[in-house]
N, C-alpha and C. Protein backbone atom coordinates (compact mmCIF):
# COMPACT_ATOMS: atom_id res chain seq x y z
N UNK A 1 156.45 114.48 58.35
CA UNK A 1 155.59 115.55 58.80
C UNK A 1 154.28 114.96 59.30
N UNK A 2 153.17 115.41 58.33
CA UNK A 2 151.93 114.54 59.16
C UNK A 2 151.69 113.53 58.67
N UNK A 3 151.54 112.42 59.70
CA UNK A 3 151.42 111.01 59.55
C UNK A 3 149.80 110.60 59.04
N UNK A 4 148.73 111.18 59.57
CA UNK A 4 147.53 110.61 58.85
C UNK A 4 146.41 112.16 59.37
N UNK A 5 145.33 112.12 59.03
CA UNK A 5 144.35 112.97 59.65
C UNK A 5 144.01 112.38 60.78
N UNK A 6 143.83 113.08 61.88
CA UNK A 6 143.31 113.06 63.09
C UNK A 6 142.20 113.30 63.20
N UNK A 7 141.44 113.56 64.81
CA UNK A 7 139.86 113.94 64.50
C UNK A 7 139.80 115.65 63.89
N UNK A 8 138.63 115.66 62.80
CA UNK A 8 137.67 116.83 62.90
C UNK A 8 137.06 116.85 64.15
N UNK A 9 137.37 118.45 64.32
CA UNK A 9 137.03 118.83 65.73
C UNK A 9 135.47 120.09 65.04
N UNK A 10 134.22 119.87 65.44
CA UNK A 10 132.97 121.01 65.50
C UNK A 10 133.13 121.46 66.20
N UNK A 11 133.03 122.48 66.21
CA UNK A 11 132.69 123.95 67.38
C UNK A 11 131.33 123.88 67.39
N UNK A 12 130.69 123.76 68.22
CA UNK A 12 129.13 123.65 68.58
C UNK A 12 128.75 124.79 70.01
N UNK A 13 127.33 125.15 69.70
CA UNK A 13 127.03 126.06 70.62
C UNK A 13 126.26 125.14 71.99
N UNK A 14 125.25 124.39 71.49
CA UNK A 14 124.60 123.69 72.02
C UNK A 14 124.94 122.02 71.89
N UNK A 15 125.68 121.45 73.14
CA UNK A 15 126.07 120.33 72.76
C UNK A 15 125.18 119.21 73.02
N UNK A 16 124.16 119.44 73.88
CA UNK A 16 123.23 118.51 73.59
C UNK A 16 122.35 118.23 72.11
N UNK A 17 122.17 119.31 71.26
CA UNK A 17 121.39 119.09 70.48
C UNK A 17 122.35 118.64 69.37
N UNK A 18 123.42 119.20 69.23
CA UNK A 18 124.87 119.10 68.22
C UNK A 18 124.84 117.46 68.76
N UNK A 19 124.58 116.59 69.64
CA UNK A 19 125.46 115.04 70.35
C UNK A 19 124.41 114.50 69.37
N UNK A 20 122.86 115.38 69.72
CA UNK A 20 121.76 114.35 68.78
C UNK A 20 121.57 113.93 67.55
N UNK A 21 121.93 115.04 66.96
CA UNK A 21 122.13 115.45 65.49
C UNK A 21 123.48 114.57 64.68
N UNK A 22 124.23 114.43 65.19
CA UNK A 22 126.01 113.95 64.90
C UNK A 22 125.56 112.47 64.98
N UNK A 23 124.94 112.25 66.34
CA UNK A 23 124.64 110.75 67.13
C UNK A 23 123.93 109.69 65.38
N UNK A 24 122.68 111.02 65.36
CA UNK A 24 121.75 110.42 64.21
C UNK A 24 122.73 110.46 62.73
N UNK A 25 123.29 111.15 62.67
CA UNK A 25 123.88 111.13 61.03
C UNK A 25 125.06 110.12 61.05
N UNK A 26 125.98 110.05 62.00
CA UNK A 26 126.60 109.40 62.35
C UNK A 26 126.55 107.32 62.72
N UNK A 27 125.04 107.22 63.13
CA UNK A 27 124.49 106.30 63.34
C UNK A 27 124.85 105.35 64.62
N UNK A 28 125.46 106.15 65.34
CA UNK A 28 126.35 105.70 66.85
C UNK A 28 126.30 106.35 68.35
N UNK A 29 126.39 105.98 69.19
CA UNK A 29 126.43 106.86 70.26
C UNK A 29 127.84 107.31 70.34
N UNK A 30 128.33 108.96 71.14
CA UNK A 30 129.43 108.49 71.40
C UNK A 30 130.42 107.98 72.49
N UNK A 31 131.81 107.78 71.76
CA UNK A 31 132.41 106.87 72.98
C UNK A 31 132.81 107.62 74.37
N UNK A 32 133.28 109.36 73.72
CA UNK A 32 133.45 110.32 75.23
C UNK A 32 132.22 111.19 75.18
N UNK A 33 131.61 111.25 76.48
CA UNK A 33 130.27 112.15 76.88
C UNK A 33 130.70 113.24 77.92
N UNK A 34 131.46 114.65 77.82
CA UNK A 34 131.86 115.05 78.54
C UNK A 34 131.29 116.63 78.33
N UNK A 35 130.90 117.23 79.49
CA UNK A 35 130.35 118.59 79.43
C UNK A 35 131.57 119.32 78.28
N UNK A 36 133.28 118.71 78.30
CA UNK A 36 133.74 120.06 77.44
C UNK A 36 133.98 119.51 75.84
N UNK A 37 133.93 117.61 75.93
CA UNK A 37 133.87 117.25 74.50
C UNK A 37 132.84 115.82 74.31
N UNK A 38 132.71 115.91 73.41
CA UNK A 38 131.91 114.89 72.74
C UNK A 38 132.10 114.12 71.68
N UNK A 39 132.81 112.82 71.32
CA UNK A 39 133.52 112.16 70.71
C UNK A 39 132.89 111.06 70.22
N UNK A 40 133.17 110.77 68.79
CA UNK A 40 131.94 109.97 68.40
C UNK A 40 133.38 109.14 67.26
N UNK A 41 133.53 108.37 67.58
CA UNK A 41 133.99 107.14 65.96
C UNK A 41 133.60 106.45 65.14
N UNK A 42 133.99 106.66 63.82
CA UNK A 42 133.36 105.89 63.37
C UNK A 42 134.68 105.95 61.92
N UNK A 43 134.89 103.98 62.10
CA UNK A 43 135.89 103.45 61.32
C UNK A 43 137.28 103.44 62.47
N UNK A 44 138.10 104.24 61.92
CA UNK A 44 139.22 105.35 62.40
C UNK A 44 139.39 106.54 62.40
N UNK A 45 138.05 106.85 61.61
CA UNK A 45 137.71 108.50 61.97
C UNK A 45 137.59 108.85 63.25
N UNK A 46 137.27 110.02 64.06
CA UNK A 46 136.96 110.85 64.98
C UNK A 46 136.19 111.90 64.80
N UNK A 47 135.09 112.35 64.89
CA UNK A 47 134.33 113.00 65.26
C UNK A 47 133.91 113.77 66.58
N UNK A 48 135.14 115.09 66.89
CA UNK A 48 134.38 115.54 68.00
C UNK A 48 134.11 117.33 67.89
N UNK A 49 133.29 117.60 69.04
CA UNK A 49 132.00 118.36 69.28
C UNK A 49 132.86 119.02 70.41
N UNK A 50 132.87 120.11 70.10
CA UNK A 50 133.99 121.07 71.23
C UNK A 50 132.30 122.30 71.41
N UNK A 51 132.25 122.31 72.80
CA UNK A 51 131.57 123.29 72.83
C UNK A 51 131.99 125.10 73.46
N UNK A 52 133.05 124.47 73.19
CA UNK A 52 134.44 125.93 73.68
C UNK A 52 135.04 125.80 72.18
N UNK A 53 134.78 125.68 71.30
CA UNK A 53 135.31 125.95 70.22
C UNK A 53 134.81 127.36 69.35
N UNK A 54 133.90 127.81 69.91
CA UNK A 54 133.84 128.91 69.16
C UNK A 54 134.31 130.31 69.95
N UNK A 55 134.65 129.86 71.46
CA UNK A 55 135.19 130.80 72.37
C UNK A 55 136.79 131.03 71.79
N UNK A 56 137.31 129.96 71.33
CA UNK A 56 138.33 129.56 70.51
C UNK A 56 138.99 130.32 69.55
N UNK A 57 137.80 130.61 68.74
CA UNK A 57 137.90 131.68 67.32
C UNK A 57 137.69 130.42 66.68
N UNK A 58 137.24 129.05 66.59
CA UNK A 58 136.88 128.64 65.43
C UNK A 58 135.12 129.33 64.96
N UNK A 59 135.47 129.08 63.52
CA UNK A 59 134.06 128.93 62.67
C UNK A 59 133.32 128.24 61.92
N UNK A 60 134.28 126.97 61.66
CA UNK A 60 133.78 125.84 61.27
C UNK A 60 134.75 124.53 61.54
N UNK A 61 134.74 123.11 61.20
CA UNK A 61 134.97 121.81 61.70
C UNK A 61 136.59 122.57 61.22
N UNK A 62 137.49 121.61 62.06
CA UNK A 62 139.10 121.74 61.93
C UNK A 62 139.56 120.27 62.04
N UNK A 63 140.07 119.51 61.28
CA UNK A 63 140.65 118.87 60.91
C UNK A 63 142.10 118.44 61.55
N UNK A 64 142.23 117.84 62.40
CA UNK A 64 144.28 117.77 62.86
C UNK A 64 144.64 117.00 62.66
N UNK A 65 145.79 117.18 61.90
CA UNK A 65 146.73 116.47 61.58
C UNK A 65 147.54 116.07 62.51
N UNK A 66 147.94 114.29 62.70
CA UNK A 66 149.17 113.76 63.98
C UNK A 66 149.94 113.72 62.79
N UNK A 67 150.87 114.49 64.19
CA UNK A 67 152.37 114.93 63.84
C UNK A 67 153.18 113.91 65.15
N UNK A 68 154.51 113.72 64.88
CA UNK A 68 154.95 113.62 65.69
C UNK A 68 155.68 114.22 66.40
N UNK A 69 156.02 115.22 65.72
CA UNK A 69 156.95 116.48 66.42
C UNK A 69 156.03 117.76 66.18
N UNK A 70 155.22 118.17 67.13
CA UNK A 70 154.46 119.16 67.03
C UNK A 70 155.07 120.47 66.84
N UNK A 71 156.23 120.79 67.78
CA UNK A 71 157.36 121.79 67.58
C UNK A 71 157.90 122.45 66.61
N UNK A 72 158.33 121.08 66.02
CA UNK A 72 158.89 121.16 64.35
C UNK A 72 158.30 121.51 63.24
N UNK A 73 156.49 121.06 63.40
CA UNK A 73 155.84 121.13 62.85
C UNK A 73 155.43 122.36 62.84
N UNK A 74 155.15 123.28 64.12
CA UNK A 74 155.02 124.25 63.87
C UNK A 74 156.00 125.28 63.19
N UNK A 75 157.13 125.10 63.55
CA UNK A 75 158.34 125.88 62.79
C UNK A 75 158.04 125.73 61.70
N UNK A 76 158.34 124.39 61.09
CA UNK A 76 158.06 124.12 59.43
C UNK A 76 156.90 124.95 58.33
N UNK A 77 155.64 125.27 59.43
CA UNK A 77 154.41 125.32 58.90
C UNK A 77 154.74 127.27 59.04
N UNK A 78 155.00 127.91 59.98
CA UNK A 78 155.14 129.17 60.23
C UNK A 78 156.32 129.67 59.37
N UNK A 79 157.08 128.95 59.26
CA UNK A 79 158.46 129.47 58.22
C UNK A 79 157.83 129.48 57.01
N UNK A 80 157.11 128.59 56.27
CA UNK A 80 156.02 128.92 55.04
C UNK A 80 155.01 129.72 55.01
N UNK A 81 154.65 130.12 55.90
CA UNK A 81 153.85 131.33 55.92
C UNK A 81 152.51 131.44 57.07
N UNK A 82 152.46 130.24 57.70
CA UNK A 82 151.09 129.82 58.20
C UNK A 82 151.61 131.10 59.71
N UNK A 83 150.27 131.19 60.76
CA UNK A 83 149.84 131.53 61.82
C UNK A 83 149.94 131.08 62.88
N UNK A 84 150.49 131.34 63.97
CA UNK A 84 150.08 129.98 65.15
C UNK A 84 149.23 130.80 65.26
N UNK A 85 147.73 130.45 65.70
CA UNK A 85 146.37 130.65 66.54
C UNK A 85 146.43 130.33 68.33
N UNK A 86 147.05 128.99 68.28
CA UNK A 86 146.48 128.46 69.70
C UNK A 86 148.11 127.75 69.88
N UNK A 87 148.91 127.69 70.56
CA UNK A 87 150.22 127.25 70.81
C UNK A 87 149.68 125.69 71.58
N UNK A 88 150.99 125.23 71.24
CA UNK A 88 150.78 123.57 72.13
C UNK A 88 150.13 123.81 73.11
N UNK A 89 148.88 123.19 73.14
CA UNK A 89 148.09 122.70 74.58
C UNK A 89 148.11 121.35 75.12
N UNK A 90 148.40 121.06 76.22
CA UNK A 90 147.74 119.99 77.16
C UNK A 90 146.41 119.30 77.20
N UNK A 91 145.85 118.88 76.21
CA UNK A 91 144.29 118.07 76.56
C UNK A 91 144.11 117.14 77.11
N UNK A 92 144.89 116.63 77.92
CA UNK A 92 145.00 115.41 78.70
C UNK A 92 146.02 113.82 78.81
N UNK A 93 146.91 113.84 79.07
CA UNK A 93 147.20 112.21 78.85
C UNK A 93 148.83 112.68 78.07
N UNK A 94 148.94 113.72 78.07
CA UNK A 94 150.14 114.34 77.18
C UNK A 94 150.08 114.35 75.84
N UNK A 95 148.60 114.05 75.32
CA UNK A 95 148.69 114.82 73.77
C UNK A 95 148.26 116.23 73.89
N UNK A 96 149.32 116.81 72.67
CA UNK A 96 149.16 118.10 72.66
C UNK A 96 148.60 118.41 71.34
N UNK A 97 147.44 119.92 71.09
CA UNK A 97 147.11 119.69 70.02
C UNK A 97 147.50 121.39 70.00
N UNK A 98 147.40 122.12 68.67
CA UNK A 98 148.22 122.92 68.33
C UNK A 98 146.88 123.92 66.83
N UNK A 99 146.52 125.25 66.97
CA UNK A 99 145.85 125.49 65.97
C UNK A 99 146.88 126.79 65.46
N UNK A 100 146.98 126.55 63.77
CA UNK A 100 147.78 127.43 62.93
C UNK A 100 146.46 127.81 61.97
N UNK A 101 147.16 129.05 61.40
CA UNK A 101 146.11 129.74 60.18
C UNK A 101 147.16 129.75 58.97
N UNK A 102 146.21 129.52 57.86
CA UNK A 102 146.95 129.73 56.94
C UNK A 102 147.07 131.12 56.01
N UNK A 103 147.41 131.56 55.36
CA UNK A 103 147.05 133.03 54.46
C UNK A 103 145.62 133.43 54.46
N UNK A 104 144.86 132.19 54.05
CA UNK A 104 143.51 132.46 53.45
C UNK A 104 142.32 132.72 55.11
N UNK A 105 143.37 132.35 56.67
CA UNK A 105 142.56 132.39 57.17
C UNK A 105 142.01 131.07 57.79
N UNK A 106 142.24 130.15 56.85
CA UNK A 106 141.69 128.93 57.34
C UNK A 106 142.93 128.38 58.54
N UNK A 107 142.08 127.25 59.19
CA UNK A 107 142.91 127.04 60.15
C UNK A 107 143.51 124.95 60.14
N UNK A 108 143.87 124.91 60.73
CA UNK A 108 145.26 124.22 60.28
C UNK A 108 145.68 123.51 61.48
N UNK A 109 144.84 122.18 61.91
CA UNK A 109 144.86 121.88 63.23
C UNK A 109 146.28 120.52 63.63
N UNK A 110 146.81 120.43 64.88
CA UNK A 110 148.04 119.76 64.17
C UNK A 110 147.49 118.84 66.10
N UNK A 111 148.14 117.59 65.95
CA UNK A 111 148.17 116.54 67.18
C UNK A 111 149.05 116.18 67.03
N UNK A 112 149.64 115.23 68.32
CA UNK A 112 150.63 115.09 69.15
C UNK A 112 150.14 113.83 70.26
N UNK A 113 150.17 112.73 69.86
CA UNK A 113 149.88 112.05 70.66
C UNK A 113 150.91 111.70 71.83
N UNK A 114 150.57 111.68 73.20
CA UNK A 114 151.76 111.37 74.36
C UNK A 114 153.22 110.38 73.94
């Protein structure tokens, strides 16, 4: 099922001030600077800054899990009870990333690398 955590994804309103703030706590610049994301590493973590994430329906950081079978994963996760939110998307390069809810509401982020 899921192989490791992927990036936490922020929903931010203001991504310039969200890049400064992350930049400073973080202690790094980051590596993608893009009007729709903002990506910051640190270790093998991921850190990114979605500023369409709250257009989204998120309300706080989401977490995704790489999967390798995103499909399956969703079956697996919806046959137990979870939500799809956001169905396989395209973000570029052929990873697909995927948002589910669980009972409580929380959400349940799943990747797919090409």
């Amino acid at each position: 099922m899921a192989t490791n955590i992927g990036p936490v994804i922020v929903p931010v309103k203001d991504l310039d001030q969200a890049k400064a703030l992350y930049g400073a706590l973080l202690g790094t610049e980051p590596y993608a600077d893009a009007p729709y994301y903002v990506g910051f590493r640190v270790g093998d973590q991921e850190l990114g800054l979605d500023p369409h994430g709250h257009d989204k329906g998120l309300t706080s950081p989401v977490a995704y899990w790489e999967v390798d079978d995103i499909n399956g994963v969703i079956k697996q996760l919806t046959d137990a009870g979870a939500q799809t939110h956001q169905e396989p998307t395209d973000v570029g390069g052929g990873k697909l990333i995927a948002l589910l809810k669980d009972a409580d509401g929380n959400f349940i982020g799943l990747s797919q690398n090409a």
